[in-house]
N, C-alpha and C. Protein backbone atom coordinates (compact mmCIF):
# COMPACT_ATOMS: atom_id res chain seq x y z
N UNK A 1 31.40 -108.92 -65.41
CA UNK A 1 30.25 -108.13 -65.05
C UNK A 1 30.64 -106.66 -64.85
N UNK A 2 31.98 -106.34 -64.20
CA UNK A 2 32.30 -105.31 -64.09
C UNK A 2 32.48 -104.74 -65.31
N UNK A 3 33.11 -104.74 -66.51
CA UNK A 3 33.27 -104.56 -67.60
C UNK A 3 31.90 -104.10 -68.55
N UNK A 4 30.85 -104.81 -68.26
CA UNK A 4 29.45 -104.32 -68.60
C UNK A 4 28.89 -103.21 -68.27
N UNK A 5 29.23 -103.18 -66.74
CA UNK A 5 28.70 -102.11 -66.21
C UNK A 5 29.32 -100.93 -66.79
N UNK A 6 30.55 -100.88 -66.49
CA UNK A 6 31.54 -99.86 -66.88
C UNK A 6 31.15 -99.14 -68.89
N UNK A 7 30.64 -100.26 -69.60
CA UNK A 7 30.53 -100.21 -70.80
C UNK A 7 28.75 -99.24 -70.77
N UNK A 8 28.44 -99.93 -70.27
CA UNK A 8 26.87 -98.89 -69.88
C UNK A 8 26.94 -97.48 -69.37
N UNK A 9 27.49 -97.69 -68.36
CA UNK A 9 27.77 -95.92 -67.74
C UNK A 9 29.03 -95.58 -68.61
N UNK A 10 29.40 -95.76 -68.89
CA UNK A 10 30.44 -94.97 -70.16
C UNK A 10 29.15 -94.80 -71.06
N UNK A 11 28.60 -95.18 -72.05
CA UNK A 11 27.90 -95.07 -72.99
C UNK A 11 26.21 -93.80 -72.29
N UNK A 12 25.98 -94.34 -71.43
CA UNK A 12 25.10 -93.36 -70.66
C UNK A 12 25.54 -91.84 -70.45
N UNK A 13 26.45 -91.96 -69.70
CA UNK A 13 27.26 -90.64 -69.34
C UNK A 13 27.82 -89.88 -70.91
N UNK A 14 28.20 -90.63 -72.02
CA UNK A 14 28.39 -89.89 -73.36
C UNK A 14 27.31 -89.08 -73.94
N UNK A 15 26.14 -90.07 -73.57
CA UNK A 15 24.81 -89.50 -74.21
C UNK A 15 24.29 -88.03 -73.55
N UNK A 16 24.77 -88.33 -72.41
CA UNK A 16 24.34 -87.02 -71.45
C UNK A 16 25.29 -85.93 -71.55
N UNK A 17 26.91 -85.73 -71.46
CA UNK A 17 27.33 -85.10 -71.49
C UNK A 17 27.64 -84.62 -73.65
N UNK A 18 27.91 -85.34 -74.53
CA UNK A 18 27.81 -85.49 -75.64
C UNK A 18 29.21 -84.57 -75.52
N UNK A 19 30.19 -85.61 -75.59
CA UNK A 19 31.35 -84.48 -75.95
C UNK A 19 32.00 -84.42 -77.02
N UNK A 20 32.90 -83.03 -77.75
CA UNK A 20 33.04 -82.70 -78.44
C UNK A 20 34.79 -83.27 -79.08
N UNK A 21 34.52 -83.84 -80.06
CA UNK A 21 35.63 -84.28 -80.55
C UNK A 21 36.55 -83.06 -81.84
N UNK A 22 37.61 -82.80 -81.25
CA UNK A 22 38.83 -81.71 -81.47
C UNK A 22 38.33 -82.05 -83.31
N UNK A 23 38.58 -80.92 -84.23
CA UNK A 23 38.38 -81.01 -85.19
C UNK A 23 39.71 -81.91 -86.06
N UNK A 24 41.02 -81.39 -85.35
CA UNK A 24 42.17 -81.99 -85.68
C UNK A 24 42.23 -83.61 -85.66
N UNK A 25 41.35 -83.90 -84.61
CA UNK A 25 41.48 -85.62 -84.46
C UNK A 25 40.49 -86.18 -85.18
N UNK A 26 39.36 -85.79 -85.51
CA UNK A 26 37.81 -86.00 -86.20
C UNK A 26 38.16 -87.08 -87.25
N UNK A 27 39.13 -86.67 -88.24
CA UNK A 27 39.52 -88.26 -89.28
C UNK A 27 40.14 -88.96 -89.02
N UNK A 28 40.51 -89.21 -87.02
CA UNK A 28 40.93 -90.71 -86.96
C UNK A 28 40.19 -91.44 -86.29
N UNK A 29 39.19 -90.89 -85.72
CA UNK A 29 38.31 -91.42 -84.58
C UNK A 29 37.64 -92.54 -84.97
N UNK A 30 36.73 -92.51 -86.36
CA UNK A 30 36.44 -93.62 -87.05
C UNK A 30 37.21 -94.67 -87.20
N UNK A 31 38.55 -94.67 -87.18
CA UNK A 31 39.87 -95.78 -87.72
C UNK A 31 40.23 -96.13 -86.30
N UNK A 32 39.85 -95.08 -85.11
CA UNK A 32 40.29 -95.82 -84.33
C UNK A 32 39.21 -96.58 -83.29
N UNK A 33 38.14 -96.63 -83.84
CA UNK A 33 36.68 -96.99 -82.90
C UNK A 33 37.36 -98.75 -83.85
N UNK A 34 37.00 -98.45 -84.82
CA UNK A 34 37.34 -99.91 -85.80
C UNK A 34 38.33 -100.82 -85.13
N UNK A 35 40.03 -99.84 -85.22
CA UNK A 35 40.94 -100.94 -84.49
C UNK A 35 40.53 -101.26 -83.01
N UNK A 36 39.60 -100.57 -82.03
CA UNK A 36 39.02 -101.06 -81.03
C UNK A 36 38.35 -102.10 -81.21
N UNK A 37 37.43 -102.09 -82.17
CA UNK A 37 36.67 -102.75 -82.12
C UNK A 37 37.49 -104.61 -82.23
N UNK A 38 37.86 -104.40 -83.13
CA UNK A 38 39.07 -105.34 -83.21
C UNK A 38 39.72 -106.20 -82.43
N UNK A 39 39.87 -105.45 -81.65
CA UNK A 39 40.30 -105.42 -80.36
C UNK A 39 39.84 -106.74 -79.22
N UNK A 40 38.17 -105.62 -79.35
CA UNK A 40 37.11 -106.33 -78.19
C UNK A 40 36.93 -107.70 -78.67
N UNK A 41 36.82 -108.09 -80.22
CA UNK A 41 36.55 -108.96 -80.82
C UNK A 41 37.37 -110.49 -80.85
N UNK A 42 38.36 -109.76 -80.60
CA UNK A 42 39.66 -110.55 -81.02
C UNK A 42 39.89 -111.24 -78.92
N UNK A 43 39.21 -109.91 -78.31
CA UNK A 43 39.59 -110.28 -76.59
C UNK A 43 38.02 -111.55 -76.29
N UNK A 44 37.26 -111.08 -76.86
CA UNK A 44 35.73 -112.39 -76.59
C UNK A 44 36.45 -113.55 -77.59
N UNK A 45 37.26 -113.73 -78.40
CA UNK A 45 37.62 -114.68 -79.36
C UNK A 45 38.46 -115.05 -78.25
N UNK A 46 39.30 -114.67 -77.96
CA UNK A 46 40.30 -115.41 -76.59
C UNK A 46 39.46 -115.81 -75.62
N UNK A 47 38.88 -115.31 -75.12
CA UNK A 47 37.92 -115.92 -73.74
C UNK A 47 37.18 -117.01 -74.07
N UNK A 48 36.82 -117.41 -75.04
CA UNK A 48 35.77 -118.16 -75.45
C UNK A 48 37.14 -119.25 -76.14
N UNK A 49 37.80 -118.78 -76.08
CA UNK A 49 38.76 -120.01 -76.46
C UNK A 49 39.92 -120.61 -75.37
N UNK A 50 39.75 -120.20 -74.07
CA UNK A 50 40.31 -120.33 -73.13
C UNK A 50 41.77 -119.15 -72.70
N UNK A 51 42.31 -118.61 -73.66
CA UNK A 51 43.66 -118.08 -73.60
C UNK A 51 43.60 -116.83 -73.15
N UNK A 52 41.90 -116.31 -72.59
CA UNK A 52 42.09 -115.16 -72.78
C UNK A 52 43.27 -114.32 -71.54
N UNK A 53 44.43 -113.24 -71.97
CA UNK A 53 45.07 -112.60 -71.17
C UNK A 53 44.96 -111.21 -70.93
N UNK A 54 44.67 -110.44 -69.70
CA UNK A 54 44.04 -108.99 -69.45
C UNK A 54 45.50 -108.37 -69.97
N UNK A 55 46.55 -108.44 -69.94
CA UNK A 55 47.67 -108.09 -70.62
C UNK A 55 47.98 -107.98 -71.93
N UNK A 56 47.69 -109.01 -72.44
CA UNK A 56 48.01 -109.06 -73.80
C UNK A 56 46.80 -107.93 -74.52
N UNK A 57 45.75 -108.36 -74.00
CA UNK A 57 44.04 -107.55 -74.13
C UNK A 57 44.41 -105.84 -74.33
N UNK A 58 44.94 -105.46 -73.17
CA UNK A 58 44.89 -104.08 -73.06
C UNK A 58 46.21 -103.87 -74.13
N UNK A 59 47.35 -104.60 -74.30
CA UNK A 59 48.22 -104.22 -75.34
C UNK A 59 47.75 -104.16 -76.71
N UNK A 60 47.41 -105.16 -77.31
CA UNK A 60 46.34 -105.20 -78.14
C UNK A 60 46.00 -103.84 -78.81
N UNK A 61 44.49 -104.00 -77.88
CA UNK A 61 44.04 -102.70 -77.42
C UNK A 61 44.09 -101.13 -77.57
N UNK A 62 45.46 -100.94 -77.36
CA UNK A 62 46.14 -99.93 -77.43
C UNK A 62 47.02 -99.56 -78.77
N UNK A 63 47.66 -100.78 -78.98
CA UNK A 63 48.11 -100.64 -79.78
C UNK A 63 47.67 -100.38 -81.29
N UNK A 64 46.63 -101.63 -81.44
CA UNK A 64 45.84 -101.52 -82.27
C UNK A 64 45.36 -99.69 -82.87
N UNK A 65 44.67 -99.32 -81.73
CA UNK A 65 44.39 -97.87 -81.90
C UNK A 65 45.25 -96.90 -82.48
N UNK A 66 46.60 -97.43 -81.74
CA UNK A 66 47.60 -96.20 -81.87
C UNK A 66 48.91 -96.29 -83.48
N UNK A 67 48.40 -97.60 -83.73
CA UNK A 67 49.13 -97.90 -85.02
C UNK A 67 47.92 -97.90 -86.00
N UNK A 68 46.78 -97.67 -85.95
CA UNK A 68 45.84 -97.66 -87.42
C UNK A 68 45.61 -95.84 -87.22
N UNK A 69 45.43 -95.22 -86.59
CA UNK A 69 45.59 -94.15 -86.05
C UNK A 69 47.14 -92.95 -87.24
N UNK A 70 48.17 -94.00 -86.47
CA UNK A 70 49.01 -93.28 -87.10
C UNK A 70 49.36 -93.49 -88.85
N UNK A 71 49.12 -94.88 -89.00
CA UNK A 71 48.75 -95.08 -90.54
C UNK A 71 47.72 -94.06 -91.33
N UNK A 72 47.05 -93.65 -90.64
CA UNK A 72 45.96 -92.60 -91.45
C UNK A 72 46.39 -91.36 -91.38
N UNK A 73 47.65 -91.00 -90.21
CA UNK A 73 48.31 -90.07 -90.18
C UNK A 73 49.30 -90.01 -91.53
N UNK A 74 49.72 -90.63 -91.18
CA UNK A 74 50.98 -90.85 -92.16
C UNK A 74 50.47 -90.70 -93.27
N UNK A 75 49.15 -91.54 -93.96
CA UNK A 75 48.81 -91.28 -94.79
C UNK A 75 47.93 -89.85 -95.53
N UNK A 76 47.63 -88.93 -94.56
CA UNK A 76 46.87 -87.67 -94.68
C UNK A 76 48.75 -86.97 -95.01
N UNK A 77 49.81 -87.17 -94.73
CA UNK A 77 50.71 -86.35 -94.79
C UNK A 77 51.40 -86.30 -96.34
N UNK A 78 51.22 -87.61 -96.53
CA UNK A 78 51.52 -88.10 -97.62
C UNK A 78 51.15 -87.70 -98.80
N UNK A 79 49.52 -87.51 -98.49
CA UNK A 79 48.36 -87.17 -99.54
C UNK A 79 47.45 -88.33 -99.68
N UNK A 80 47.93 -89.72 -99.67
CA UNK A 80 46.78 -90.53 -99.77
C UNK A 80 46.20 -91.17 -98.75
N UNK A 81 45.65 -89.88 -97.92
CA UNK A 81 45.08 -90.27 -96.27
C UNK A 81 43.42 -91.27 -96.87
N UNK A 82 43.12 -90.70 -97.91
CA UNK A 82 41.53 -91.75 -97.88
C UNK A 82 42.30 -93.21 -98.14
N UNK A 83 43.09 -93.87 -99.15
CA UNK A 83 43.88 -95.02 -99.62
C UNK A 83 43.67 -95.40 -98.35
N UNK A 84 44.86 -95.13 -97.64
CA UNK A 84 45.03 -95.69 -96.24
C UNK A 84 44.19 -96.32 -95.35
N UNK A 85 43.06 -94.92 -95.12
CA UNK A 85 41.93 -95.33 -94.28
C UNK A 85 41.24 -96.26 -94.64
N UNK A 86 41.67 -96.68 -96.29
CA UNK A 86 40.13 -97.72 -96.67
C UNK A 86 41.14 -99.25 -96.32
N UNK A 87 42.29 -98.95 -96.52
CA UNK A 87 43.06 -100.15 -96.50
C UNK A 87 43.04 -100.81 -95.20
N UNK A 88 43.06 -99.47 -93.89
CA UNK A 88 43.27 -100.26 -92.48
C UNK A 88 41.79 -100.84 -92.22
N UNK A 89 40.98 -99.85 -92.78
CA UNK A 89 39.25 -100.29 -92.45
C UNK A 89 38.86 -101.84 -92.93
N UNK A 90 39.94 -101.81 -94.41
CA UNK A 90 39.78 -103.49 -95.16
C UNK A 90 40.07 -104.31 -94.26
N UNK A 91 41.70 -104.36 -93.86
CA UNK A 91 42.30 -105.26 -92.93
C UNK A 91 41.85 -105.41 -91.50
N UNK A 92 41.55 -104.48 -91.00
CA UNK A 92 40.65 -104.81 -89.94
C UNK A 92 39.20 -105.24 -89.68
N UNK A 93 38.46 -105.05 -90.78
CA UNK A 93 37.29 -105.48 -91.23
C UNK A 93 37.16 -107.08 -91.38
N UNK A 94 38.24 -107.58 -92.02
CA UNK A 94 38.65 -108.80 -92.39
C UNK A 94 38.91 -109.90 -91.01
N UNK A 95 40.05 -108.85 -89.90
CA UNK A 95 39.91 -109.37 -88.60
C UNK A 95 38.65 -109.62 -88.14
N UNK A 96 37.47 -108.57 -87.70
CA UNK A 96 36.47 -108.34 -87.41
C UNK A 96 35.76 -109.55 -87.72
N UNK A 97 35.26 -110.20 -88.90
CA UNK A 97 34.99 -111.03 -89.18
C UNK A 97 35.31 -111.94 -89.01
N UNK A 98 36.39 -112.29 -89.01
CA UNK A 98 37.34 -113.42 -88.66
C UNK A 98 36.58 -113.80 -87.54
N UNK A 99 37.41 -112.89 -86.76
CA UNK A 99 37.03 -113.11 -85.15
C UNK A 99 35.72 -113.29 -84.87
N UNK A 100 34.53 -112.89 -85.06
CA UNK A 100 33.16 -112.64 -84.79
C UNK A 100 32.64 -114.22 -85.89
N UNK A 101 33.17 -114.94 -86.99
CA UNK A 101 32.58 -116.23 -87.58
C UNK A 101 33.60 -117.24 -86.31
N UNK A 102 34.53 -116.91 -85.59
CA UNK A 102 34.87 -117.96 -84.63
C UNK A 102 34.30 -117.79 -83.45
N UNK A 103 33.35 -116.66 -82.32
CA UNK A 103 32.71 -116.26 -81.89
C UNK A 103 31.21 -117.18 -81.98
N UNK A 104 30.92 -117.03 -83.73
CA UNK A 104 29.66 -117.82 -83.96
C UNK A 104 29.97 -119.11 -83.72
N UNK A 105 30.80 -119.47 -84.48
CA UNK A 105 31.37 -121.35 -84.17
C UNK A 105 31.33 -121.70 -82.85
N UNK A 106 31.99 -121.27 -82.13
CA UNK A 106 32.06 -121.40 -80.67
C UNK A 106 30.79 -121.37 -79.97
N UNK A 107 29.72 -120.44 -79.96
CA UNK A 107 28.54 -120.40 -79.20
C UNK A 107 27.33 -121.22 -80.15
N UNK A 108 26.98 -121.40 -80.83
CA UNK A 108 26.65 -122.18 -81.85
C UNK A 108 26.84 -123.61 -82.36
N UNK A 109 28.23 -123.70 -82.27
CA UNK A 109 28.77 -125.52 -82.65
C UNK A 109 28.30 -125.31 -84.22
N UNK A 110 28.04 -123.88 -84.79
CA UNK A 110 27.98 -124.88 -86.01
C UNK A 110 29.06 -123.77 -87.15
């Protein structure tokens, strides 16, 4: 419940203050809302399957962000920063789903 709340007034308070994202970071923010998302998906896939751990969750989490993040880095340095981005967006997209058709199974039974 706490987590809800927190997810509401975060999202409230964005709308109101609307802050400004650094132009330098602007092409990872998308790659890294995704590996979040991932994330959250993959943390309701644990809970709903009993294992869920607030440790493993926030590592995850973090990590996730900070390694699809730097893949798009790496790849803007390189030259094939779009390649990259579509590749982590694939593979995590693929999670996403994953996770969210075992989500359905689980609340559903079917």
């Amino acid at each position: 419940m706490i987590a809800v709340l927190g997810l509401v007034v975060g999202v409230v308070v964005g709308l109101f203050v609307r802050p400004v994202v650094p132009d330098g970071v602007e092409p990872y923010l998308p790659i890294a809302v995704v590996a979040a998302l991932d994330a959250v998906f993959g943390g309701v896939r644990a809970m709903l399957d009993g294992i869920f751990d607030d440790k493993v969750f926030v590592v995850s989490f973090l990590s996730n962000v900070t390694v699809a993040a730097l893949i798009v880095y790496l790849g803007d340095k390189l030259g094939v920063g779009s390649q990259l981005s579509t590749g982590v967006v694939v593979v995590l997209g693929i999670r996403i789903f994953s996770n969210a058709a075992a989500i359905r199974r689980h609340v559903f039974r079917a």
